[in-house]
Every structure is written in C-alpha cells, then in structure tokens.
Protein backbone atom coordinates (compact mmCIF):
# COMPACT_ATOMS: atom_id res chain seq x y z
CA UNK A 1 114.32 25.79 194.56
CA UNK A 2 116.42 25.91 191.45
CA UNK A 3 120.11 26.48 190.77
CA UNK A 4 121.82 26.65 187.58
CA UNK A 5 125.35 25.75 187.16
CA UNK A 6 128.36 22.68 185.98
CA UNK A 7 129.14 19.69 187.12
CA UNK A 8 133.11 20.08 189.02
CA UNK A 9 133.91 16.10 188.30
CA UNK A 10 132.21 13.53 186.91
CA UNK A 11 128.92 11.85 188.76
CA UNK A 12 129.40 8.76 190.75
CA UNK A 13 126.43 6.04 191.31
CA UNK A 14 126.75 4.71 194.91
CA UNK A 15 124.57 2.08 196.69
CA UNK A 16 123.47 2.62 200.29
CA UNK A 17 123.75 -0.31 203.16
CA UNK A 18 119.97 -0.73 202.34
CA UNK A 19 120.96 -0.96 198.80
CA UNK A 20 119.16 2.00 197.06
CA UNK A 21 121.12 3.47 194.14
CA UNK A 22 122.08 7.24 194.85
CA UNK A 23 123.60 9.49 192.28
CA UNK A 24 126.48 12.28 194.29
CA UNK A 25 127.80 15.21 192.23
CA UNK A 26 129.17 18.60 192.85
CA UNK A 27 128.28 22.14 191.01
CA UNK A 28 129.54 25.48 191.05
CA UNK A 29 127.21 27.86 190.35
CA UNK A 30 128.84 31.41 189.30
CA UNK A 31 126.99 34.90 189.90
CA UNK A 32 128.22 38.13 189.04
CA UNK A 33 127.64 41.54 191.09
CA UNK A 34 128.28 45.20 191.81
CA UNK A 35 128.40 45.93 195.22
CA UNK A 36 126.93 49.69 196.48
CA UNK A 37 129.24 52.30 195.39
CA UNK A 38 131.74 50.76 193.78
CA UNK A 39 132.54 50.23 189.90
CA UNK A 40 134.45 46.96 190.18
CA UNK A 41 132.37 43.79 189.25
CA UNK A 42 132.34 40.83 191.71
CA UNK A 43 132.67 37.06 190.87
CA UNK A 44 131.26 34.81 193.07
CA UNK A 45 130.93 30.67 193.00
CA UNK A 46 129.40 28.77 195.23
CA UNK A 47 129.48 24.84 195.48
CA UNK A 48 126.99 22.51 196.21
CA UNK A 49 127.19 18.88 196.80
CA UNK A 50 124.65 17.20 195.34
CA UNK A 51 122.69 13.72 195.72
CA UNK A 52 119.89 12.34 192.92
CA UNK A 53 118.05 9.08 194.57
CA UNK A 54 115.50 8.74 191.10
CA UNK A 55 117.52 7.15 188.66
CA UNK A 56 121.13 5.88 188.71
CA UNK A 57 121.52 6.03 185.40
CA UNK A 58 121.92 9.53 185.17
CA UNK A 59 125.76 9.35 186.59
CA UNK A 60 126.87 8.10 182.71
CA UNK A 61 125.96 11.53 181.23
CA UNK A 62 126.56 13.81 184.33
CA UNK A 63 130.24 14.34 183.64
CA UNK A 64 132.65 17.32 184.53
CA UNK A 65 132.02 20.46 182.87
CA UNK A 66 128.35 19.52 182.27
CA UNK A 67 125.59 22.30 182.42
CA UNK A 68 122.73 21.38 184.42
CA UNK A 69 119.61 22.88 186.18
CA UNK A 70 118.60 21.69 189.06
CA UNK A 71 115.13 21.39 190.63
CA UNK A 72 115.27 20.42 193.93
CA UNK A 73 116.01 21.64 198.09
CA UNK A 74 118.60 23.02 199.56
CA UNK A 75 120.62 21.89 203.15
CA UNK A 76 123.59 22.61 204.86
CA UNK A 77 125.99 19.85 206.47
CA UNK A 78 127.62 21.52 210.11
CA UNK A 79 130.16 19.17 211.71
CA UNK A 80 133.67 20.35 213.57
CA UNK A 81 136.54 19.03 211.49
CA UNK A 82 140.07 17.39 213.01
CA UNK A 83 141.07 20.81 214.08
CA UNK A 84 137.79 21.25 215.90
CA UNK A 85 137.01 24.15 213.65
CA UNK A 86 132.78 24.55 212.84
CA UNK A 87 133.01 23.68 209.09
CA UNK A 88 129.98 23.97 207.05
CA UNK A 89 128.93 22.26 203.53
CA UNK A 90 125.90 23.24 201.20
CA UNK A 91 123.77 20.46 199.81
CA UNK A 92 121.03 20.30 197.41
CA UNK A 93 118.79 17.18 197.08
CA UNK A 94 117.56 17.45 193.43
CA UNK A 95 114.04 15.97 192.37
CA UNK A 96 115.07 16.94 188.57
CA UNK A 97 117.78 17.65 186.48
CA UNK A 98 117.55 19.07 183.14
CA UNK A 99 120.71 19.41 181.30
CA UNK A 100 121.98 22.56 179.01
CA UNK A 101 124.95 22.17 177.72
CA UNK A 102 127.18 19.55 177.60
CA UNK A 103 131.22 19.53 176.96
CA UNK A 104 132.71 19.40 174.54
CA UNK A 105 133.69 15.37 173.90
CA UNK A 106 137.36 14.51 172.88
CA UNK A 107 136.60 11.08 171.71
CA UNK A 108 134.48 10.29 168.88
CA UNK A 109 131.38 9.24 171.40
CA UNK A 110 129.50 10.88 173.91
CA UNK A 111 127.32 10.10 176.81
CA UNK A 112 124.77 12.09 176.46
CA UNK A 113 121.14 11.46 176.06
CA UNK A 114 121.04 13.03 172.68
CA UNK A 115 123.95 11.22 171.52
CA UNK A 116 122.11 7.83 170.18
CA UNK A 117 120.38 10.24 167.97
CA UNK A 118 123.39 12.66 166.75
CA UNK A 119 125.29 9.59 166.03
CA UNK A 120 123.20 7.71 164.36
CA UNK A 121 122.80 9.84 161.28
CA UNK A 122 124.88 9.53 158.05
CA UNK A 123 126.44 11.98 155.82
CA UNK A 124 125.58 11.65 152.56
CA UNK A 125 125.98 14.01 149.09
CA UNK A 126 121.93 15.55 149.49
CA UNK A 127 121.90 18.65 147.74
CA UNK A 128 120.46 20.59 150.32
C-alpha cells in the first residue's frame, strides 16, 4: 500500500526493551471530493501513526511539515479509552519512505539528505 502525505511533528527514534531502534511519526494525508449531487467540494484528512524499524537515522530529516510517500501496510489500533468508549487509531508500518518535499528551513542548515550537497557549493562571479 502507499499513502502520500506530511509529517504532523517531528520523527522520534525510540529503542524497544529488546533494544531495536524504531522510528514513530504521524501524517495527514488530505483528499479532496464531490459527493453525488452536490456542488460543494469536500476536504478530508486522515492521520496515520506511523512506525519505520529499517533505519533510525531517518528521524533527523523526518521533521514536521515534511512531504513523504510511504510504501508500506496498513493496521488499525481498537482499545476502550478511560471513559470506556471503543476508540480506534490507524497505523501504517512503512517498508520505505521516499521524501518530496521538504519545509522550508528557518536556520541557515537543514537536515535533509540533499543538504550535504546544496551546502556544499560556493557562489562565485561565473559568467553563466
């Protein structure tokens, strides 16, 4: 399965009791629709919380605001909450990420992978 949408807050890298690395985040994925007979479009989001076991490292560039897509499965969490209400929460376990767009930084680095790169060149007076 694959969804498409941004990180809500930055990723955090946790460590189990059997101490494998595991990498929890949470998008919203937006979709737009008309229902049958009426004019009006409809906005809809939909939250996931997600969990990446491959590589830790990926929680220093998953930050809010992020656009990712996700390859992966999709689960659903059903427990009864204090009020002993049925509350339900989606989950997707992702086998890949591949990020689109990142936001926009307000410091002068970024985290991203690309950022070594984008950094590293100089400006200089080239005529071109």
């Amino acid at each position: 399965m694959e969804i498409t949408g941004r990180l809500t807050a930055d990723a955090m890298a946790n460590k189990t009791r059997n101490d494998n690395s595991v990498v929890n985040f949470s998008v919203a994925v937006n979709d737009r629709f008309k229902p049958k007979g009426s004019t009006e479009i409809k906005e809809l989001t939909t939250y996931f919380d997600c969990s990446y076991w491959l590589n830790a490292k990926a929680a220093n560039w998953l930050k809010k605001g992020t656009m990712v897509q996700l390859y992966g499965r999709a689960g659903i969490n059903v427990y009864n909450n204090m009020d002993g209400k049925a509350v339900g929460r989606l989950t997707f376990h992702v086998n890949d990420i591949k990020p689109l767009v990142f936001p926009k930084s307000n410091g002068s680095s970024s985290n991203s992978p690309e950022s070594s790169q984008a950094n590293s060149t100089e400006t200089d007076d080239l005529p071109f």
